[in-house]
Protein backbone atom coordinates (compact mmCIF):
# COMPACT_ATOMS: atom_id res chain seq x y z
CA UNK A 1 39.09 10.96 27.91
CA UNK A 2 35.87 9.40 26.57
CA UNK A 3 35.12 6.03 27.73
CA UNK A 4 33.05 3.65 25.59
CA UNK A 5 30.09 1.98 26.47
CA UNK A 6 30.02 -1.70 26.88
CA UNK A 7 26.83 -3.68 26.35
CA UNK A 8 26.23 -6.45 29.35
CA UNK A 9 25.66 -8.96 27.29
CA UNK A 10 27.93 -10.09 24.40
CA UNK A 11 25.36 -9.31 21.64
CA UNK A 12 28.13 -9.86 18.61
CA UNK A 13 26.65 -12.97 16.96
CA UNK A 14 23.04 -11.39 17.89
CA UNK A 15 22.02 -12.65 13.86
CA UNK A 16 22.16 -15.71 14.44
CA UNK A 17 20.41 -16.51 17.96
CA UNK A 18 17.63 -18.79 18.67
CA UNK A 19 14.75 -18.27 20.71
CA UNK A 20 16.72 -20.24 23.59
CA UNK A 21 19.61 -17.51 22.76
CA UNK A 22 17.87 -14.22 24.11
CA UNK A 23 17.51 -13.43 27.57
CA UNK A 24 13.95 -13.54 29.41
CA UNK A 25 11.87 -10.59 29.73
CA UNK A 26 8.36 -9.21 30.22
CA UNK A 27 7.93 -12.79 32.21
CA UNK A 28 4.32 -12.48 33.73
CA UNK A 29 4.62 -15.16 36.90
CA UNK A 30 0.80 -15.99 37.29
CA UNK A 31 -1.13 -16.23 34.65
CA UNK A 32 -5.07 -15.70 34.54
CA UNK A 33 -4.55 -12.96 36.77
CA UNK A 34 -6.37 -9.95 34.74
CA UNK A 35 -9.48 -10.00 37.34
CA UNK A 36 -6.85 -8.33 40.22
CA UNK A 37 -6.48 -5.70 38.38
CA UNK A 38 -8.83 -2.79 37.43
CA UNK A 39 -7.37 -0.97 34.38
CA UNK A 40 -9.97 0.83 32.97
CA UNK A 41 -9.83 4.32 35.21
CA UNK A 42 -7.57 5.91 33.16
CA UNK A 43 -10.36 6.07 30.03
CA UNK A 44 -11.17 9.21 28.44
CA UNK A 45 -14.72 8.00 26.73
CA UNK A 46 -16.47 5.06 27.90
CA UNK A 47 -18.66 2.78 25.39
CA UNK A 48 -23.07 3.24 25.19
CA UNK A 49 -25.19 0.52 23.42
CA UNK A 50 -28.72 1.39 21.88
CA UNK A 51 -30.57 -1.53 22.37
CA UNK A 52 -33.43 -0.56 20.19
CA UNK A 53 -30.18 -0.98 17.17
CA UNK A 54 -28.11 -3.97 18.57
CA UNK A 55 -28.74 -6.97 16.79
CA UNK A 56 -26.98 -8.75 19.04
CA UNK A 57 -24.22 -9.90 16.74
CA UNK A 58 -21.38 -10.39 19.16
CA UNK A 59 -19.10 -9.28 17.04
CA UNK A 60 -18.02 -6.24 19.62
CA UNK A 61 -17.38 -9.45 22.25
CA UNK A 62 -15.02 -10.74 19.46
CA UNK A 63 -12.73 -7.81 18.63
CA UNK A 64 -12.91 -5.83 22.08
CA UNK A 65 -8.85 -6.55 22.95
CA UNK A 66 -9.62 -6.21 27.16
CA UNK A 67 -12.78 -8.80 27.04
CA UNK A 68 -14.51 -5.95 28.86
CA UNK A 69 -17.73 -7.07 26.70
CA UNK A 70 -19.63 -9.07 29.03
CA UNK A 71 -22.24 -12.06 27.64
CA UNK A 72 -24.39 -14.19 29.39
CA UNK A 73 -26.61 -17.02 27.21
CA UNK A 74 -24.99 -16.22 23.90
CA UNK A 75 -26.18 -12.27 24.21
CA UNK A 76 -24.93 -9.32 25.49
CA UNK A 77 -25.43 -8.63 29.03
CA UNK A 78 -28.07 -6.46 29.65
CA UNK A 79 -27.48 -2.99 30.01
CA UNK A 80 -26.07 -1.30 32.95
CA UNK A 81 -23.82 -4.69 32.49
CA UNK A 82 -23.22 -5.13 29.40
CA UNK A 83 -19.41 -3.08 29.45
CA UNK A 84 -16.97 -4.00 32.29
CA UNK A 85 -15.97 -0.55 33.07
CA UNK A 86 -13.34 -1.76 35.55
CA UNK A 87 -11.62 -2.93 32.40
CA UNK A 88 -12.65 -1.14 29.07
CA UNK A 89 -9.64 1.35 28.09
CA UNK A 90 -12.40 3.70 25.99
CA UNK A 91 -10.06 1.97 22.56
CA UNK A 92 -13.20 1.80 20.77
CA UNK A 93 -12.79 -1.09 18.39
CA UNK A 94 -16.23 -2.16 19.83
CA UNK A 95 -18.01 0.92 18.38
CA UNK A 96 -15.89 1.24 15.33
CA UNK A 97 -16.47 -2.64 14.26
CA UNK A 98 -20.47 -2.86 14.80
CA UNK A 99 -22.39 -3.33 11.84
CA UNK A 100 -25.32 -1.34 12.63
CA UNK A 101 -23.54 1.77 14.31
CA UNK A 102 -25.49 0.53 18.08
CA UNK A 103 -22.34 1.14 20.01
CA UNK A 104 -21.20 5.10 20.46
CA UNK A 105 -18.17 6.18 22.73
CA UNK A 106 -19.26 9.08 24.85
CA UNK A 107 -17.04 11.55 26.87
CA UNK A 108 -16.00 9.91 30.41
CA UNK A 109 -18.44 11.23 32.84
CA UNK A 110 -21.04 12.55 30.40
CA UNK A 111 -23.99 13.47 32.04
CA UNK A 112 -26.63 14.17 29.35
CA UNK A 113 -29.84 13.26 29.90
CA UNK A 114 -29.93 10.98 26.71
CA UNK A 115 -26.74 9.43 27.72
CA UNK A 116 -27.44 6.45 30.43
């Protein structure tokens, strides 16, 4: 004899719920608190700039989606600084959205002599 499942909450009238109506999740106590954590070491390719090509647009600071783009003075930190590897998941937005191609994505690790 089968027995059927019953859901824990009464979810019947589900259609017609508010925002007030559904149950809290995902509830993030503290916010602000993105600096505790490094999330980056699980990349697979890691950002390059060639300064000779940036124009210094920002528009990498604007789109990267972990604010791993560090600027000081309206421009990009200088370079070692300018990527916050401790949080830059290697996503790439930064390299796919600049206008003049100065941003690459290189293997994690790479050590060619060209790559710095």
């Amino acid at each position: 004899m089968s027995e059927t499942k019953q859901s824990k909450w009464d979810i019947s009238d589900m259609d017609s719920w508010t925002a007030e109506d559904f149950p809290l999740g995902a509830v993030i106590p503290d916010s602000g608190n993105s600096r505790d954590y490094v999330t980056g070491g699980w990349r697979s390719e890691r950002p390059i700039r060639n300064v000779d090509t940036c124009i210094e647009c920002l528009l990498c600071w604007i789109v990267c989606p972990d604010t791993a783009i560090r600027v000081a003075d309206e421009k990009l930190a200088p370079d070692p600084d300018t990527f916050n590897l401790d949080h830059c998941k290697g996503c790439g937005v930064c390299a796919n959205e600049c206008p003049v191609e100065a941003i690459t994505m290189v293997p994690e690790g790479c050590e060619l002599p060209e790559v710095k």
